[in-house]
PDB file of N, CA and C in Angstrom:
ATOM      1  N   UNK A   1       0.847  -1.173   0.000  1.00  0.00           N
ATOM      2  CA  UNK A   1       0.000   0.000   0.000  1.00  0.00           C
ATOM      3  C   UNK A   1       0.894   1.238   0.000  1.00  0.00           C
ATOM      4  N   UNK A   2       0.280   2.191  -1.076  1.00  0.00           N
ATOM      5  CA  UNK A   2       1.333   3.136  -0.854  1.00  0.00           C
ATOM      6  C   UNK A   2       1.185   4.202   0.132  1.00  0.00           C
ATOM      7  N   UNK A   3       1.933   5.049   0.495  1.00  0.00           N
ATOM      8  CA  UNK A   3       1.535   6.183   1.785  1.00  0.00           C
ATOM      9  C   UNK A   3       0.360   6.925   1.761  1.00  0.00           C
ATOM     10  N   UNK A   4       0.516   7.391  -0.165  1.00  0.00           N
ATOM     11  CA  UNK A   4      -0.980   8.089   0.155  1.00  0.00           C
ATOM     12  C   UNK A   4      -2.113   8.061   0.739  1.00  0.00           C
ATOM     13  N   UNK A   5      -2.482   6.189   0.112  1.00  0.00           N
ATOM     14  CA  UNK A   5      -3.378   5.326   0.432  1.00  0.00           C
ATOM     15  C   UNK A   5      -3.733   4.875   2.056  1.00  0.00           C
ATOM     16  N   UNK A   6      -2.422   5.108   2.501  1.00  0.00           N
ATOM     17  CA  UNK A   6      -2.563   4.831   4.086  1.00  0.00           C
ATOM     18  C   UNK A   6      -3.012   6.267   4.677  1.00  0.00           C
ATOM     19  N   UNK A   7      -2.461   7.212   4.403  1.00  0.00           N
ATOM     20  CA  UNK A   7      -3.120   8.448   4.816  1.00  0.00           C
ATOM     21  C   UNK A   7      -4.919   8.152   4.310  1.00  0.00           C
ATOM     22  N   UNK A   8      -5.174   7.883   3.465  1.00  0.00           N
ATOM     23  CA  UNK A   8      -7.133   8.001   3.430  1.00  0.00           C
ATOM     24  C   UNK A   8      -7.855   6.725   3.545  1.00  0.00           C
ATOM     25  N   UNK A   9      -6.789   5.854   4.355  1.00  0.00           N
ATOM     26  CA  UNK A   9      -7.650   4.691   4.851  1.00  0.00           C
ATOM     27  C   UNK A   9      -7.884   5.164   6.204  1.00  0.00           C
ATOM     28  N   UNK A  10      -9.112   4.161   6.255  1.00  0.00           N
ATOM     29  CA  UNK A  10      -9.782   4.168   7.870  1.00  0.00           C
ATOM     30  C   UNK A  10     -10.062   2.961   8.343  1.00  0.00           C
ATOM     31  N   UNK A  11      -9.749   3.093   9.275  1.00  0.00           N
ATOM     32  CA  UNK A  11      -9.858   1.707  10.313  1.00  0.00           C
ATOM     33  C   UNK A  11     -11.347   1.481  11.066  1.00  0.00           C
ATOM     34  N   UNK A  12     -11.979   0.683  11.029  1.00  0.00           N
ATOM     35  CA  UNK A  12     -13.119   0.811  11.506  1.00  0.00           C
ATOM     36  C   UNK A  12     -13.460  -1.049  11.976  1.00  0.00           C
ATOM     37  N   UNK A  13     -13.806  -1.088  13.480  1.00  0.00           N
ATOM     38  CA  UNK A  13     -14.189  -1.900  14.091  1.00  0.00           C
ATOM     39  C   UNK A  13     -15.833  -2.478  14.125  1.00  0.00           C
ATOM     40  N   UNK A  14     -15.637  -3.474  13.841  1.00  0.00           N
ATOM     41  CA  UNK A  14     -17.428  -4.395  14.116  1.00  0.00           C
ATOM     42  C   UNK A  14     -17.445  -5.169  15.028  1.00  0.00           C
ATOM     43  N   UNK A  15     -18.522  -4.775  16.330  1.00  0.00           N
ATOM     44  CA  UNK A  15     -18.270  -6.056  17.224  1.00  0.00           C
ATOM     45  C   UNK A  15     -19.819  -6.214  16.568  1.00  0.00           C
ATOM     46  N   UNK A  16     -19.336  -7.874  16.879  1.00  0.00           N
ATOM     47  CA  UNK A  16     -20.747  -8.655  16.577  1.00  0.00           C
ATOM     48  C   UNK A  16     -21.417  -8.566  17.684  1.00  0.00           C
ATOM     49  N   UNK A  17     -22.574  -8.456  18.143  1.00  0.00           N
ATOM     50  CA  UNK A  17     -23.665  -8.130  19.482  1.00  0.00           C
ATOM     51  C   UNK A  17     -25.207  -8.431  19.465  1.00  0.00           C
ATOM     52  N   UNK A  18     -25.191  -9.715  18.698  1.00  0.00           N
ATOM     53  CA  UNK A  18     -26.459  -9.952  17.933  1.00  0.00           C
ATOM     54  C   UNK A  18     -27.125 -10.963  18.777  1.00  0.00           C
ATOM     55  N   UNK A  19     -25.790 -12.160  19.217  1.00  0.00           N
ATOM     56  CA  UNK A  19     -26.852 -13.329  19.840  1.00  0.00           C
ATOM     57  C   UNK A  19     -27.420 -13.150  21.136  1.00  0.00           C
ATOM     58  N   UNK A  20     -28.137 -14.181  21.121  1.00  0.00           N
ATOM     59  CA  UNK A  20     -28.993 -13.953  22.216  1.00  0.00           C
ATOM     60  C   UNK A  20     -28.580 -14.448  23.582  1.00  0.00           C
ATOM     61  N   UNK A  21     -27.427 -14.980  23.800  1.00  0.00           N
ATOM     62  CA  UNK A  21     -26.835 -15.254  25.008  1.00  0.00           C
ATOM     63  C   UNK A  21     -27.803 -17.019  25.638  1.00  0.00           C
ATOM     64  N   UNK A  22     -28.072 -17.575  24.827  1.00  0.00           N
ATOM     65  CA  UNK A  22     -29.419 -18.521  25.298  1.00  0.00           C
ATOM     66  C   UNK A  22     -28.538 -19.689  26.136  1.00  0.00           C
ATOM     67  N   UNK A  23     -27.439 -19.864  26.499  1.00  0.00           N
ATOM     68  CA  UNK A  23     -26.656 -20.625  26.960  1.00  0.00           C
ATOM     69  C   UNK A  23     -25.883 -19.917  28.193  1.00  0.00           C
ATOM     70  N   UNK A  24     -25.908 -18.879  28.378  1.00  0.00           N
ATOM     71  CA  UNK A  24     -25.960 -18.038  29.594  1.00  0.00           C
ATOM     72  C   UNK A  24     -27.206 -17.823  30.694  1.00  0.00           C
ATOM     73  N   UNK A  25     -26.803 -18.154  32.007  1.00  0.00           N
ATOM     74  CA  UNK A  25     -27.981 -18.396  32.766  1.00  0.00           C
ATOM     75  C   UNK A  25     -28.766 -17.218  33.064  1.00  0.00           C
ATOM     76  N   UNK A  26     -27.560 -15.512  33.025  1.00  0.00           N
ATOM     77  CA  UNK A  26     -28.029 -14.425  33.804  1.00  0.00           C
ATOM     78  C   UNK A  26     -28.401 -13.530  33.083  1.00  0.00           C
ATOM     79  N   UNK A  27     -29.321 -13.877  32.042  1.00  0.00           N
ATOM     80  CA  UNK A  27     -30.073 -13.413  30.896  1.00  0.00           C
ATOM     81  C   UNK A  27     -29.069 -12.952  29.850  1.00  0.00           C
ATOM     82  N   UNK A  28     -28.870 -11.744  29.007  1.00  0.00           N
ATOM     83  CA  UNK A  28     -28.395 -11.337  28.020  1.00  0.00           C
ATOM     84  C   UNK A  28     -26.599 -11.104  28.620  1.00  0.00           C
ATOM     85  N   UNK A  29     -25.897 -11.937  28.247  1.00  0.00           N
ATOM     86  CA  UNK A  29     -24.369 -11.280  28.455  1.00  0.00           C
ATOM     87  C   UNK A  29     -23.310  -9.798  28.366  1.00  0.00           C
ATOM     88  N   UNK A  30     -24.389  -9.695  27.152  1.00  0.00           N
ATOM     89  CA  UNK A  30     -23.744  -7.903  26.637  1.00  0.00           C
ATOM     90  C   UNK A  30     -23.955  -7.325  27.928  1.00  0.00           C
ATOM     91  N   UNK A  31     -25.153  -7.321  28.775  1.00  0.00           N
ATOM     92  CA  UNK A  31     -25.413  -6.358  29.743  1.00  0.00           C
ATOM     93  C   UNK A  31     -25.303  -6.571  30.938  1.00  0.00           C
ATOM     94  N   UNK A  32     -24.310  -7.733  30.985  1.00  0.00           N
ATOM     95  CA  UNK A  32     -23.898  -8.452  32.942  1.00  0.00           C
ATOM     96  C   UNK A  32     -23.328  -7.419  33.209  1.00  0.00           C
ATOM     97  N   UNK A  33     -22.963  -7.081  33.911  1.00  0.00           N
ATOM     98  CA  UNK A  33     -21.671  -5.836  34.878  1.00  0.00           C
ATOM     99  C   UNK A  33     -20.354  -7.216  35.063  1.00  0.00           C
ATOM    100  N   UNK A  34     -19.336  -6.488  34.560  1.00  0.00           N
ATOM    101  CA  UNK A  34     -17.695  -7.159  34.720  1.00  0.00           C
ATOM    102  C   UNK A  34     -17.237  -6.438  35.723  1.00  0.00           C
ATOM    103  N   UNK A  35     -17.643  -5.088  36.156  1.00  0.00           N
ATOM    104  CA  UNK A  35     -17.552  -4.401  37.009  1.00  0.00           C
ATOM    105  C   UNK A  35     -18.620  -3.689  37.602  1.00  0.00           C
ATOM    106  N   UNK A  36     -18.608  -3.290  39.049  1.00  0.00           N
ATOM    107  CA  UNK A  36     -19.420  -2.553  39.462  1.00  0.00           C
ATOM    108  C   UNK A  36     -20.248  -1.360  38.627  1.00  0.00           C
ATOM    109  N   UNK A  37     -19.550  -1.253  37.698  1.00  0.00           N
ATOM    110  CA  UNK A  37     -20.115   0.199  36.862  1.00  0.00           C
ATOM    111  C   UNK A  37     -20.013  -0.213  35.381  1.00  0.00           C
ATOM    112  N   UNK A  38     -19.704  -1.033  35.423  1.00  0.00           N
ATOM    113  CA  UNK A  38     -19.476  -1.274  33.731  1.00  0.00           C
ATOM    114  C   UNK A  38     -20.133  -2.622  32.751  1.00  0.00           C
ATOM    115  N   UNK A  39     -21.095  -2.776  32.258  1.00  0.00           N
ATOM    116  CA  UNK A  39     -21.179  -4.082  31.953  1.00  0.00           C
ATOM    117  C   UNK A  39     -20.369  -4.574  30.398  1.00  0.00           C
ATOM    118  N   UNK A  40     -20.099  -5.813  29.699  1.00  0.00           N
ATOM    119  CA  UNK A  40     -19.921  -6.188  28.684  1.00  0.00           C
ATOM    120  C   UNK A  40     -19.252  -5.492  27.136  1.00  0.00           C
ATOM    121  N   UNK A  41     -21.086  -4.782  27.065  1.00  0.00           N
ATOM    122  CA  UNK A  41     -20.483  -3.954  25.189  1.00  0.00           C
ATOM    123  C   UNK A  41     -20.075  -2.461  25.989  1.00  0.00           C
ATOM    124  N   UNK A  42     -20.099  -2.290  26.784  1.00  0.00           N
ATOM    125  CA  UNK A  42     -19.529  -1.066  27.494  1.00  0.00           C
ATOM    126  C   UNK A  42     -17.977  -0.920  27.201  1.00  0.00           C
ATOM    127  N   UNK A  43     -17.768  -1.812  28.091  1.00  0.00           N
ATOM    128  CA  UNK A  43     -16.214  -2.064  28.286  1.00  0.00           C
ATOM    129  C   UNK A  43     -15.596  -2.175  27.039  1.00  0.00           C
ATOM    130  N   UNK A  44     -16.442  -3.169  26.302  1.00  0.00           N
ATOM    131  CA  UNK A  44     -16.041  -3.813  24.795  1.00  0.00           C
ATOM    132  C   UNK A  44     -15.649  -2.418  24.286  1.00  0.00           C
ATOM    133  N   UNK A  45     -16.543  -1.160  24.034  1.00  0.00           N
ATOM    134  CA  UNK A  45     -16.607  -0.248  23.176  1.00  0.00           C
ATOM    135  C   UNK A  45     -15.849   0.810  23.915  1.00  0.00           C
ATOM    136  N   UNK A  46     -15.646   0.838  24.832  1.00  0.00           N
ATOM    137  CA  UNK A  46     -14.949   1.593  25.828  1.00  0.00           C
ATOM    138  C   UNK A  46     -13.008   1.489  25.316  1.00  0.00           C
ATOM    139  N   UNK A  47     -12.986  -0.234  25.621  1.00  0.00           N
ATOM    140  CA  UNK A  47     -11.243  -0.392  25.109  1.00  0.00           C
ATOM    141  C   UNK A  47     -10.945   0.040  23.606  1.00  0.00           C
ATOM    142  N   UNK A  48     -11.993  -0.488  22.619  1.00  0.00           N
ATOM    143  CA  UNK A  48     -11.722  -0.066  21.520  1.00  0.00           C
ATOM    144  C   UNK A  48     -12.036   1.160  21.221  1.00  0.00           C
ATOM    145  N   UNK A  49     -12.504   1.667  22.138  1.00  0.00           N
ATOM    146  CA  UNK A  49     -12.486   3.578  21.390  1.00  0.00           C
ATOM    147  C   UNK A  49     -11.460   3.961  21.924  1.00  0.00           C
ATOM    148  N   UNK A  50     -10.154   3.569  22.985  1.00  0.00           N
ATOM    149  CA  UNK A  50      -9.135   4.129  23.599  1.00  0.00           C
ATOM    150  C   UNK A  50      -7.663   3.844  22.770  1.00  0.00           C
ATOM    151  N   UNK A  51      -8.786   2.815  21.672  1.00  0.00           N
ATOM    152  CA  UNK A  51      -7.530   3.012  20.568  1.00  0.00           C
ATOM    153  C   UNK A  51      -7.303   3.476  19.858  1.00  0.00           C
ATOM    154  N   UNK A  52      -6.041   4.797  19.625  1.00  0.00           N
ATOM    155  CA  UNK A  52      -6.265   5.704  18.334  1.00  0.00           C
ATOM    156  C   UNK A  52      -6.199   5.517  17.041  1.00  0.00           C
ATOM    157  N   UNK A  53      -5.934   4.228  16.842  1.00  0.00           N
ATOM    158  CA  UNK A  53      -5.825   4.280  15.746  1.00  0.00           C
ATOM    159  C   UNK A  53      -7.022   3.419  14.901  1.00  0.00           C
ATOM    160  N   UNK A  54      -7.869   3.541  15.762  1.00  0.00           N
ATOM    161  CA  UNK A  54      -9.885   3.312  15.408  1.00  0.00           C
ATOM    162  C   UNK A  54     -10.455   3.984  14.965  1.00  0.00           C
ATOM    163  N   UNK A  55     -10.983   4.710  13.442  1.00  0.00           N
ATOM    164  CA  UNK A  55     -11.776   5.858  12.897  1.00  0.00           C
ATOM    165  C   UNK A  55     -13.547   5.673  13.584  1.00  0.00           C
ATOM    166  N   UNK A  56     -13.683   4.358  13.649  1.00  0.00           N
ATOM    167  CA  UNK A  56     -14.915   4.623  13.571  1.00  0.00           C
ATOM    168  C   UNK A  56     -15.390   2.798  14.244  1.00  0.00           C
ATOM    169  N   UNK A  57     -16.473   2.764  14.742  1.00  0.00           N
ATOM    170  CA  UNK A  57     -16.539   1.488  15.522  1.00  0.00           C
ATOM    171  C   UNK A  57     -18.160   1.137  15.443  1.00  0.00           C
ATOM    172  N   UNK A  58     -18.614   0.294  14.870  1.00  0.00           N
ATOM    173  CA  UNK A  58     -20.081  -0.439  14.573  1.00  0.00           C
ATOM    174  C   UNK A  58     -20.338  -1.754  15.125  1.00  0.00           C
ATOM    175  N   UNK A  59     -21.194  -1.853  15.467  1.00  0.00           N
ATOM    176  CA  UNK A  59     -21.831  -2.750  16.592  1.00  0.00           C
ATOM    177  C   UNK A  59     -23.029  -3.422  15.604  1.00  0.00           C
ATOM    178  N   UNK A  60     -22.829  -4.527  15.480  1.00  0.00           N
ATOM    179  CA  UNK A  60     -23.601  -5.339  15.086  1.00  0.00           C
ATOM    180  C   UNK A  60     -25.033  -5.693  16.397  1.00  0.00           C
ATOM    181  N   UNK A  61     -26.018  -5.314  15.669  1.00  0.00           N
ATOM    182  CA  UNK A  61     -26.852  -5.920  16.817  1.00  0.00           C
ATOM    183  C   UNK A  61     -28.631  -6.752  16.586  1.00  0.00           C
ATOM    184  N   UNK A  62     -28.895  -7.132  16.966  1.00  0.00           N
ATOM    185  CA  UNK A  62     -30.614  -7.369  16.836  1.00  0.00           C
ATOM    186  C   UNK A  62     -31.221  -5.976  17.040  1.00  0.00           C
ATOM    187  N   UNK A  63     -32.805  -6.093  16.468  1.00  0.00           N
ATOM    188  CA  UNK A  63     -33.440  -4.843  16.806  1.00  0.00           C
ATOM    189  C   UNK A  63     -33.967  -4.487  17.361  1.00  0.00           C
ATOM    190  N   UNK A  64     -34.131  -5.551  18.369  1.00  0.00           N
ATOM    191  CA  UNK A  64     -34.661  -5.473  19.810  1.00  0.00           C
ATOM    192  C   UNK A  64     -33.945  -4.881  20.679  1.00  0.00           C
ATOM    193  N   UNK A  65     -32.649  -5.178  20.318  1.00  0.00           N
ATOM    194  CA  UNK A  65     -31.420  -4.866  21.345  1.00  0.00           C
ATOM    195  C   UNK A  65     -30.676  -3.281  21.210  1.00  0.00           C
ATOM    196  N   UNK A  66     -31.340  -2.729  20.360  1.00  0.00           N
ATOM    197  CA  UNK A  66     -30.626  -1.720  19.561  1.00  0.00           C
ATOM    198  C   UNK A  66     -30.915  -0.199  20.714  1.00  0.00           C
ATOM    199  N   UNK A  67     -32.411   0.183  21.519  1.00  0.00           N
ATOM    200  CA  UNK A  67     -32.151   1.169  21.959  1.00  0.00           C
ATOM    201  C   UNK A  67     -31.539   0.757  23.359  1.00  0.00           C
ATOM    202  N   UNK A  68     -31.508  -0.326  23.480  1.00  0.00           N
ATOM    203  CA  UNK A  68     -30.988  -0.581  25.058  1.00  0.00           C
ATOM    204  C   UNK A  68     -29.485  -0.072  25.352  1.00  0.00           C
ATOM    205  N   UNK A  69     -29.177  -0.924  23.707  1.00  0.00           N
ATOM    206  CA  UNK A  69     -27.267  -0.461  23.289  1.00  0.00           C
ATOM    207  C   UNK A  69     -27.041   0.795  23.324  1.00  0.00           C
ATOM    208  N   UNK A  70     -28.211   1.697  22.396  1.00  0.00           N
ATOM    209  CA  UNK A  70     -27.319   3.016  22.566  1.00  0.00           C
ATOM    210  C   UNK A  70     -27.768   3.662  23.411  1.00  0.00           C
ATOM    211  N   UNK A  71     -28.510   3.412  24.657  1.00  0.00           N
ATOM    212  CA  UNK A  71     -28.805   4.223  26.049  1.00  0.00           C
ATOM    213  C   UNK A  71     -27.610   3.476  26.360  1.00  0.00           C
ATOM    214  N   UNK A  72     -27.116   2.447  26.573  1.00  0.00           N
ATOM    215  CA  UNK A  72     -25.494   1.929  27.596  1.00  0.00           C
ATOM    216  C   UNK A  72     -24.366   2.874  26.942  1.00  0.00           C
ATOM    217  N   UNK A  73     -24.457   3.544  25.507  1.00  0.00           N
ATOM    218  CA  UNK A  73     -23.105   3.822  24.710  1.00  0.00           C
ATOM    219  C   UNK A  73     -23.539   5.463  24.778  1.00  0.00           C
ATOM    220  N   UNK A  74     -24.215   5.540  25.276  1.00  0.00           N
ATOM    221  CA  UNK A  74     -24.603   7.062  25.043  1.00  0.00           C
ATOM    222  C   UNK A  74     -23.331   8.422  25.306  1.00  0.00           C
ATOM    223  N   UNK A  75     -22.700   7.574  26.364  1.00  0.00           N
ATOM    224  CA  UNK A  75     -21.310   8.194  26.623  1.00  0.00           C
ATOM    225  C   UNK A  75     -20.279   8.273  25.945  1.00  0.00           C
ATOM    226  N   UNK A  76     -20.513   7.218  25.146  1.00  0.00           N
ATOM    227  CA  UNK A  76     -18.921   7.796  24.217  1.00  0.00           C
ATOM    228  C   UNK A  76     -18.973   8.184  22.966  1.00  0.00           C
TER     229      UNK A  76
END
């Protein structure tokens, strides 16, 4: 790749966030707490936005699951 090309590429992350966790006992996994304050796609989206060299970051999800996600992501 030549330099130019690396200058107007963008890096962009997909977490997948679709299944339904049905093999997990404590309902949906995305939204357990790993920490007192933090649950799952939080954290998930939290480490990967602290990486700079991430343009842009998309979350795969169901559409059920979709305003729950962006009331948890509303912060970043």
């Amino acid at each position: 790749m030549s330099q130019e090309n690396k200058k107007n590429s963008k890096i962009i992350c997909i977490i997948p966030a679709a299944g339904e966790s049905s093999r997990f006992k404590n309902g949906n996994k995305l939204f357990s707490n790993i920490t007192e304050n933090e649950d799952v796609i939080s954290s998930t989206v939290r480490n990967f936005n602290n990486l700079k060299l991430i343009d842009e970051i998309f979350i795969g999800s169901s559409p059920n699951k979709n305003k729950l996600i962006n009331s948890k992501l509303s912060r970043f």
